[in-house]
N, C-alpha and C. Protein backbone atom coordinates (compact mmCIF):
# COMPACT_ATOMS: atom_id res chain seq x y z
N UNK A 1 -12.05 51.24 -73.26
CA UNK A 1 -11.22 51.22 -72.07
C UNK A 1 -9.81 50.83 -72.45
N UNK A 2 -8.64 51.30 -71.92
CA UNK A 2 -7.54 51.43 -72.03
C UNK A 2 -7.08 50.45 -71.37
N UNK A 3 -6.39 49.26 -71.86
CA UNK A 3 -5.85 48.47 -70.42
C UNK A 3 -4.10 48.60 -70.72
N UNK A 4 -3.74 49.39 -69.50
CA UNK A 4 -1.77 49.38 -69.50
C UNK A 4 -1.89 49.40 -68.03
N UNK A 5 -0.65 48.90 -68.06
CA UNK A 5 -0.04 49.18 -66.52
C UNK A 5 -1.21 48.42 -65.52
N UNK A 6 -1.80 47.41 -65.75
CA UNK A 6 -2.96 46.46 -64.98
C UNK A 6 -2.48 45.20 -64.49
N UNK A 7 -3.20 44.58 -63.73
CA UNK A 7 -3.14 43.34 -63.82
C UNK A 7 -4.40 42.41 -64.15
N UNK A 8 -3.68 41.64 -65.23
CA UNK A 8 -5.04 41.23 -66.33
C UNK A 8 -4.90 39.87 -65.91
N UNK A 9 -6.04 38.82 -65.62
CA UNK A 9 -6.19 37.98 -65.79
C UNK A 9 -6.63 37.21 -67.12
N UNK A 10 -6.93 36.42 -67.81
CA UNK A 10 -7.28 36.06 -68.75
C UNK A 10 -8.05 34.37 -68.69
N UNK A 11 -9.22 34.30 -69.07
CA UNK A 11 -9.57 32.94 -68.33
C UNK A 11 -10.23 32.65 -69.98
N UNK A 12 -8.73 31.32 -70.28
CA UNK A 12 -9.27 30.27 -71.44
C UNK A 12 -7.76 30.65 -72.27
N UNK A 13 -7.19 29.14 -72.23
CA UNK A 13 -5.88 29.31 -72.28
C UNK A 13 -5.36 28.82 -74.10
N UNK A 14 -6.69 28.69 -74.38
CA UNK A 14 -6.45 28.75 -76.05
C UNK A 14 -5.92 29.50 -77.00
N UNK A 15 -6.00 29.64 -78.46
CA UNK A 15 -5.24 30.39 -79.42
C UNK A 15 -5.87 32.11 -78.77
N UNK A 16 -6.78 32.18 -78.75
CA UNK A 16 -7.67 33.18 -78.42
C UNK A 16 -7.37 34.07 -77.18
N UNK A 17 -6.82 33.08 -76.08
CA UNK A 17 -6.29 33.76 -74.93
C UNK A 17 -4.31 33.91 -74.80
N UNK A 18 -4.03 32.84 -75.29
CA UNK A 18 -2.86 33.45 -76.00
C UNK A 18 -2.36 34.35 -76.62
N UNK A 19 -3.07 34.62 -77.67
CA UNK A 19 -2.72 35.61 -78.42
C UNK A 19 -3.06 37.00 -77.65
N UNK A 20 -4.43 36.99 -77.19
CA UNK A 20 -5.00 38.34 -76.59
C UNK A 20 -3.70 38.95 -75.43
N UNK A 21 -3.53 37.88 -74.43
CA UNK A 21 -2.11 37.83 -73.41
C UNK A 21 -0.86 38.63 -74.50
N UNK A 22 -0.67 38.26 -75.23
CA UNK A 22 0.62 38.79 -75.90
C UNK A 22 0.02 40.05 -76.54
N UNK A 23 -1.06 40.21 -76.57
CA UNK A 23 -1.06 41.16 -77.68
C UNK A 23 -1.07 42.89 -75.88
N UNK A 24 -2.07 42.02 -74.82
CA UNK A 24 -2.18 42.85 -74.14
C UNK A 24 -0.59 42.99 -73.66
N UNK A 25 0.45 42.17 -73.43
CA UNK A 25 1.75 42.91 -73.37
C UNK A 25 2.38 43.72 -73.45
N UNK A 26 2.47 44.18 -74.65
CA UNK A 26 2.48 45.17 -75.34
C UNK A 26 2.85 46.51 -74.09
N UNK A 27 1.60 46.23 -73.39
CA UNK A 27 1.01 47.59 -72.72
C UNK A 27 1.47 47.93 -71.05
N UNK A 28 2.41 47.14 -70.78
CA UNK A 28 2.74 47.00 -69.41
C UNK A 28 1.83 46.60 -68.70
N UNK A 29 1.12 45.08 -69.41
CA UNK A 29 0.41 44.75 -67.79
C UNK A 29 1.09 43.43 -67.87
N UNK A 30 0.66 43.22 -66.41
CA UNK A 30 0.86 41.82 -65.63
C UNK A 30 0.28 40.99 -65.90
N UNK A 31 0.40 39.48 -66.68
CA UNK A 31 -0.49 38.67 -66.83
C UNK A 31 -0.42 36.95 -66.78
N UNK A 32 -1.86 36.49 -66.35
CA UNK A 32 -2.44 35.54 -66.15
C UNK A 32 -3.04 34.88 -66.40
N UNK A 33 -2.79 33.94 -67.53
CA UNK A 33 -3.95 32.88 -68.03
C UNK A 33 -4.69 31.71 -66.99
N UNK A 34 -5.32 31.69 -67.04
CA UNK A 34 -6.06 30.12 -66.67
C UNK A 34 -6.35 29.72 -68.16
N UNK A 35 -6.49 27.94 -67.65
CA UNK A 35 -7.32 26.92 -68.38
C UNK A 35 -7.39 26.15 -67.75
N UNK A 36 -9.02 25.71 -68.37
CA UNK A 36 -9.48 24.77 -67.09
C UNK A 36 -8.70 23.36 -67.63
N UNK A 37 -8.22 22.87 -68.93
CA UNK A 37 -7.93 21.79 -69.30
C UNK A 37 -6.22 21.43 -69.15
N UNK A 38 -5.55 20.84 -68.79
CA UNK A 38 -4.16 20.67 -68.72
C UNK A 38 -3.86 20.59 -70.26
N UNK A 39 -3.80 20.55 -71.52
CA UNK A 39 -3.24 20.99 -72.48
C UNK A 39 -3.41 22.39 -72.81
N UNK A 40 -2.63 22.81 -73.12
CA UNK A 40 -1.91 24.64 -73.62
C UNK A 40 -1.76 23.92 -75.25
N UNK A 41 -2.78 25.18 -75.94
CA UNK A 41 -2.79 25.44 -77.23
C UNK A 41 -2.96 23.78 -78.17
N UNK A 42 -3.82 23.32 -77.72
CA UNK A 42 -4.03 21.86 -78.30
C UNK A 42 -4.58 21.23 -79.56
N UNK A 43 -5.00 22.50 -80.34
CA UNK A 43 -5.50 22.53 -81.66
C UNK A 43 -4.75 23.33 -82.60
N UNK A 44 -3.88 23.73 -82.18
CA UNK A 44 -2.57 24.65 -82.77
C UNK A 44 -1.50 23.63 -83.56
N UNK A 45 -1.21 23.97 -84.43
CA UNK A 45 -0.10 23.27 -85.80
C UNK A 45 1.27 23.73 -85.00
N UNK A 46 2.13 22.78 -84.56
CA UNK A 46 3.69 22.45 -83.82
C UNK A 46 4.32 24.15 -84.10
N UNK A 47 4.50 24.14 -84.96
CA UNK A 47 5.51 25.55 -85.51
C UNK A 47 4.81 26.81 -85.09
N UNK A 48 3.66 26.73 -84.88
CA UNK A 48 2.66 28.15 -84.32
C UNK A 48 3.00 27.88 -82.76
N UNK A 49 2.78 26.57 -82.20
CA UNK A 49 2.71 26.36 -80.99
C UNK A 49 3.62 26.67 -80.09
N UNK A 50 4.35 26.44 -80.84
CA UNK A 50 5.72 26.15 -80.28
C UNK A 50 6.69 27.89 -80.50
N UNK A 51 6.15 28.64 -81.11
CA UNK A 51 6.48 30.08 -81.50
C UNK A 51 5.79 30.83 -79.94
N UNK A 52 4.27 30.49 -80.16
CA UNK A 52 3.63 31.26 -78.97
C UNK A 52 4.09 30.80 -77.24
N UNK A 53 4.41 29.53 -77.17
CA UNK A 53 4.76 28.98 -76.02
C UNK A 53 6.07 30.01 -75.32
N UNK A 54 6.98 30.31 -76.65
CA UNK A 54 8.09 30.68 -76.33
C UNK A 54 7.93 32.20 -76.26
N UNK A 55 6.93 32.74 -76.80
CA UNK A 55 6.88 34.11 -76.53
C UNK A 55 6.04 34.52 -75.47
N UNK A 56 5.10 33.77 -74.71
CA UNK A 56 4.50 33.87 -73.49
C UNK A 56 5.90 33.38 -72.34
N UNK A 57 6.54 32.51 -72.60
CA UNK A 57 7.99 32.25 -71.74
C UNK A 57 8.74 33.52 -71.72
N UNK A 58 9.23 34.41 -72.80
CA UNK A 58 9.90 35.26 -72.28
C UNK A 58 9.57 36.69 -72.27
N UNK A 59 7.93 36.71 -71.90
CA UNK A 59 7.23 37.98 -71.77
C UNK A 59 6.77 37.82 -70.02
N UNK A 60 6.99 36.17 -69.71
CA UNK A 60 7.01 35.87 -68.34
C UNK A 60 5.33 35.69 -67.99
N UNK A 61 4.54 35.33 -68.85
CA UNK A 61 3.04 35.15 -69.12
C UNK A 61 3.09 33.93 -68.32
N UNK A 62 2.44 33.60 -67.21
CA UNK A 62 2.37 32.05 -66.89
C UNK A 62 0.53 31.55 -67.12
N UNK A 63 0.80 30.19 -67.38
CA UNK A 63 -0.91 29.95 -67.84
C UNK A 63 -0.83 29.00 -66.95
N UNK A 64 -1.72 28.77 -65.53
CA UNK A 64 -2.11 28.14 -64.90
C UNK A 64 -3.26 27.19 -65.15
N UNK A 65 -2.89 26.24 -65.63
CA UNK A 65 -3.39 25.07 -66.03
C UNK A 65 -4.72 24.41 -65.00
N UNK A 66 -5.85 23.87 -65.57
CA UNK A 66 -6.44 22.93 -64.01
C UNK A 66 -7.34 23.93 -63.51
N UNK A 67 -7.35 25.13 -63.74
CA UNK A 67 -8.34 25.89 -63.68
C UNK A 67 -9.45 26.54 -64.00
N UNK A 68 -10.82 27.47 -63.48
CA UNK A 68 -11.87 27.48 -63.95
C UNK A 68 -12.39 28.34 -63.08
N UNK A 69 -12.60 30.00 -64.14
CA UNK A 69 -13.43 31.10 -63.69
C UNK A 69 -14.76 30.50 -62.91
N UNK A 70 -14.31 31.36 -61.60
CA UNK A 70 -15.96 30.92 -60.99
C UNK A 70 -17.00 32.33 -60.92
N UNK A 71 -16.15 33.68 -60.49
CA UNK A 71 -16.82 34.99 -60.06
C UNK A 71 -15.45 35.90 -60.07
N UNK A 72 -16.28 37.29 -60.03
CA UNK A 72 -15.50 38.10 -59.55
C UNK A 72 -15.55 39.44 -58.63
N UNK A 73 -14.31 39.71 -57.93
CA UNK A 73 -15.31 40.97 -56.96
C UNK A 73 -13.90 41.93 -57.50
N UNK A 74 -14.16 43.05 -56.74
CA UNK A 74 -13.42 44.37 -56.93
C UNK A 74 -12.09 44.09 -56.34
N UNK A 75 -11.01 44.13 -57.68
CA UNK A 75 -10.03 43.46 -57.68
C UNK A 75 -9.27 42.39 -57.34
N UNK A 76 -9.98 41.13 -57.73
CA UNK A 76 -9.54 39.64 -57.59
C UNK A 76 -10.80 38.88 -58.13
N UNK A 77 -10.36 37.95 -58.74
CA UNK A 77 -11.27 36.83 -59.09
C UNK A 77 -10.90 35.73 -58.41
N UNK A 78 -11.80 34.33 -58.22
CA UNK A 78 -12.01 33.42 -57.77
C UNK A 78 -12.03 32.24 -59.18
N UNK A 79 -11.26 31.77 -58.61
CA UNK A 79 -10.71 30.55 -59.55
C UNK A 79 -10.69 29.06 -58.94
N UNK A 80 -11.33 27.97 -59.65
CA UNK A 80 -11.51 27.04 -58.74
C UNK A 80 -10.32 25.56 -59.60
N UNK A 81 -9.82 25.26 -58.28
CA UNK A 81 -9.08 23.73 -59.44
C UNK A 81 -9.72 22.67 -59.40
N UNK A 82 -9.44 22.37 -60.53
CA UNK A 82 -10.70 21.17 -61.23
C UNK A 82 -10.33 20.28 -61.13
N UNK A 83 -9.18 19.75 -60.16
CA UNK A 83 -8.68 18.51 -60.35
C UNK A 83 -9.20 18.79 -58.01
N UNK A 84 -9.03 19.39 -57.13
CA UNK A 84 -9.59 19.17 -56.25
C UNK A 84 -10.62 19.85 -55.76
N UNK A 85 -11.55 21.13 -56.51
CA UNK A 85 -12.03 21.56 -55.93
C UNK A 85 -12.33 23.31 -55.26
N UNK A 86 -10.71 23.17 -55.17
CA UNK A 86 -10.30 24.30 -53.83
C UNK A 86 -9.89 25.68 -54.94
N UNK A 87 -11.06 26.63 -54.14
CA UNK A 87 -10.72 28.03 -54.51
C UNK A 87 -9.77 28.66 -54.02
N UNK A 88 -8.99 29.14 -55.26
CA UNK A 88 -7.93 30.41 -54.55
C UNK A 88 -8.49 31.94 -55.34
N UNK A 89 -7.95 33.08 -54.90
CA UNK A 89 -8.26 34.44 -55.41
C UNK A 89 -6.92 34.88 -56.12
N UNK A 90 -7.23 35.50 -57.14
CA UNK A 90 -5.91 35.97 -57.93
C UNK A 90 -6.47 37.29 -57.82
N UNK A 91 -5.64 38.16 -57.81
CA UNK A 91 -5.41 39.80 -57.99
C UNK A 91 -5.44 39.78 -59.13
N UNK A 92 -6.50 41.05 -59.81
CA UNK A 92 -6.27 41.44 -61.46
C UNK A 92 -7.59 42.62 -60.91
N UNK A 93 -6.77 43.16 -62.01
CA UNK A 93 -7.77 44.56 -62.27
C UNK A 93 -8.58 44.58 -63.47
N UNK A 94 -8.52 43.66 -64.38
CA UNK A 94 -9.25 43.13 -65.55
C UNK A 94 -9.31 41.89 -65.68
N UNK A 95 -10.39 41.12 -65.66
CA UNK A 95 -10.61 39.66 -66.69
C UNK A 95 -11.51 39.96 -67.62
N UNK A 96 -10.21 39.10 -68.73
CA UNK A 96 -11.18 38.64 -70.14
C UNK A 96 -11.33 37.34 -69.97
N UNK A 97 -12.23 37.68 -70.65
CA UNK A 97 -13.05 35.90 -71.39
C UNK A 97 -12.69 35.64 -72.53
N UNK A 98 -11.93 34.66 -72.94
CA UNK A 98 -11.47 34.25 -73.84
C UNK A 98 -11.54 32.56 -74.34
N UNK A 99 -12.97 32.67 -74.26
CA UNK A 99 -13.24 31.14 -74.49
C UNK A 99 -13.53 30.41 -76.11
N UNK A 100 -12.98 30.96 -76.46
CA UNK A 100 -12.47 30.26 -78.26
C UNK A 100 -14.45 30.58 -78.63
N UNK A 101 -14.43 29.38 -79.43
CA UNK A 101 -15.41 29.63 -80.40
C UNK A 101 -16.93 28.74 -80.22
N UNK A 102 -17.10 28.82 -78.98
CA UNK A 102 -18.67 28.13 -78.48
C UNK A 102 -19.04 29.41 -77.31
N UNK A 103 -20.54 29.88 -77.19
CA UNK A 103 -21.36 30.57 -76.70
C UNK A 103 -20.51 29.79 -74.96
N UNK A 104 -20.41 30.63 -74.27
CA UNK A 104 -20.29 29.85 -72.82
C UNK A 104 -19.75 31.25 -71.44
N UNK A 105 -20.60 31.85 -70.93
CA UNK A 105 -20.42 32.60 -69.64
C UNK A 105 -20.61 31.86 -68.76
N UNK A 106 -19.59 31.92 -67.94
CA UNK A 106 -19.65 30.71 -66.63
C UNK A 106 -19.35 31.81 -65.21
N UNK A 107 -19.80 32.92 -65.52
CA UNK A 107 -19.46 33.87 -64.03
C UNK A 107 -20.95 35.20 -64.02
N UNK A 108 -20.89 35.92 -63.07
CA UNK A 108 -21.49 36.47 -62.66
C UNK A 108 -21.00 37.64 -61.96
N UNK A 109 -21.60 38.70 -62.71
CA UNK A 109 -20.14 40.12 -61.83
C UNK A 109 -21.51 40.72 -61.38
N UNK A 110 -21.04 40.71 -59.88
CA UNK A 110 -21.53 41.40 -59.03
C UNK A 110 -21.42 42.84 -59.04
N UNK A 111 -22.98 43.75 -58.86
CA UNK A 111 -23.09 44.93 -58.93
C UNK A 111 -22.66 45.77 -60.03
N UNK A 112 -22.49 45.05 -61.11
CA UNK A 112 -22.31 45.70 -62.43
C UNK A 112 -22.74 45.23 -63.69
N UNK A 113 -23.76 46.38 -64.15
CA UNK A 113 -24.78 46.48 -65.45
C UNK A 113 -23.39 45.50 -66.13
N UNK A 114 -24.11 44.60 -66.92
CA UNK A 114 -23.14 44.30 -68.45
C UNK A 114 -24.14 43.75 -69.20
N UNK A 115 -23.58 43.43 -70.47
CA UNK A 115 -24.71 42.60 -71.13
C UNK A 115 -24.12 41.71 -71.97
N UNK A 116 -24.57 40.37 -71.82
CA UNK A 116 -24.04 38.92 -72.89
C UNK A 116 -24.31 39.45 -74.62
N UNK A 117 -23.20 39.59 -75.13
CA UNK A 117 -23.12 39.45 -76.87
C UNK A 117 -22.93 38.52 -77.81
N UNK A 118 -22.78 38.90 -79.16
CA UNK A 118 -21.93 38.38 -79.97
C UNK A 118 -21.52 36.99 -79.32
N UNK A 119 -19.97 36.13 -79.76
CA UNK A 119 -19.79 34.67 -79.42
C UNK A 119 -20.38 34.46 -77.73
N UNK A 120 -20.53 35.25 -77.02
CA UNK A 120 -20.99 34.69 -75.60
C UNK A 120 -22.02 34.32 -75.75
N UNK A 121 -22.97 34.64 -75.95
CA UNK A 121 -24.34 34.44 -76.90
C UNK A 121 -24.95 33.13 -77.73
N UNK A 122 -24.17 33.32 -78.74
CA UNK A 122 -24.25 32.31 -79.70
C UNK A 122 -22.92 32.58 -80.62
N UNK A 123 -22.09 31.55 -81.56
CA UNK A 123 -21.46 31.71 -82.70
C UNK A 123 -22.05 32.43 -83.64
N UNK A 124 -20.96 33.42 -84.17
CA UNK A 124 -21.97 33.69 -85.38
C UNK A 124 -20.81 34.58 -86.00
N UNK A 125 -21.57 35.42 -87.55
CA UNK A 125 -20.08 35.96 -88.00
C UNK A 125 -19.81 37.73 -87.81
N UNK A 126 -18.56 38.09 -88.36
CA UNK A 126 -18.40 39.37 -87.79
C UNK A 126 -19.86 40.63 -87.73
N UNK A 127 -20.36 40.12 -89.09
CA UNK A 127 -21.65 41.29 -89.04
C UNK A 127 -22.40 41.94 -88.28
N UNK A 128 -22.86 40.40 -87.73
CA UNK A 128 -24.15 40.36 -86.66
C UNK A 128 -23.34 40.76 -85.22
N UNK A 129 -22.25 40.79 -85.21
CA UNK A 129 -21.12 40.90 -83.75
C UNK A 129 -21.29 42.81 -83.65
N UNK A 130 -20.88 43.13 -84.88
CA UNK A 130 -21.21 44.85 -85.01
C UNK A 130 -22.46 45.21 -84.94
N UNK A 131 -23.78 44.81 -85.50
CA UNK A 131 -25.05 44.59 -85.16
C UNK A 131 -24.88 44.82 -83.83
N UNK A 132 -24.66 43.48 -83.13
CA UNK A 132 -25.42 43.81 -81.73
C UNK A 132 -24.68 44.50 -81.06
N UNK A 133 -23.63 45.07 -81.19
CA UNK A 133 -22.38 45.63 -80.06
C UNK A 133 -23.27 47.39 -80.31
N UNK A 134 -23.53 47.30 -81.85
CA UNK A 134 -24.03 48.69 -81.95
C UNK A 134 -25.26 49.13 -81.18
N UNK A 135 -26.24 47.94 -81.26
CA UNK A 135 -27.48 48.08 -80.96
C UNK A 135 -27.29 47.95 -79.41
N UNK A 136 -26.69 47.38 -78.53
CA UNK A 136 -26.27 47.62 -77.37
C UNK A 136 -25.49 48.81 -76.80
N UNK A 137 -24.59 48.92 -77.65
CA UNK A 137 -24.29 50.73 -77.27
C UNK A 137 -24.75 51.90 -77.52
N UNK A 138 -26.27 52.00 -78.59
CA UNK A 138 -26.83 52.87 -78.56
C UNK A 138 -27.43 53.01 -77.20
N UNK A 139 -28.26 52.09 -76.74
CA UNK A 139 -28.86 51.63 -75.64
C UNK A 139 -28.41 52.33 -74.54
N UNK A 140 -27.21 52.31 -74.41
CA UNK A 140 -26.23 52.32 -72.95
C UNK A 140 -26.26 54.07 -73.00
């Protein structure tokens, strides 16, 4: 699937969703990080950090901090803040999951076949990621 000209959400505001955000740039979409934790890029070395901060600043990327994928329906997801509670809906025509490097799906997409892989799954290394992506798309 082609993503340009969208509006992408991105939920997990780490090296992983950072980078993916900039890289989806590129392509004319609109974009939106969440993280559920109030630090941005917190395992990142100053000089990397501080490079990506500034290139999500003037690509106009905002990462909404305090937040946490709950679901999603046909065009908007539901996002809840973790500091009171209260759901709001963001417009996007794509969310990724971009939750760094521990197994963790925390949503449920309504009325559409998918199937849990690779890091959603369990950690593990590139091999077994082509393994199952293959053995799942023969399937499909």
């Amino acid at each position: 699937m082609k993503v340009e000209g969208k509006e992408v959400l991105i939920s997990g505001g780490g090296l992983v969703g950072v980078e993916t955000a900039l890289y989806l740039a590129q392509f004319n979409n609109r974009l939106k990080i969440i993280k559920r934790s109030p630090a941005v890029l917190p395992n990142v070395e100053r000089i990397t950090r501080g490079y990506l901060l500034r290139e999500l600043e003037e690509k106009g990327i905002p990462i909404l901090t305090g937040r946490s994928f709950v679901s999603a329906r046909e065009g908007y997801a539901i996002v809840e803040n973790t500091e009171t509670g209260e759901k709001e809906m963001i417009k996007c025509d794509v969310i990724v999951g971009a939750f760094g490097m521990r197994p963790y799906v925390p949503f449920v997409i309504d009325g559409v076949e998918y199937h849990i892989i690779r890091d959603a799954k369990s950690v593990r290394n590139i091999a077994s990621a082509v393994k199952e992506g293959y053995e799942v798309g023969r399937k499909l």
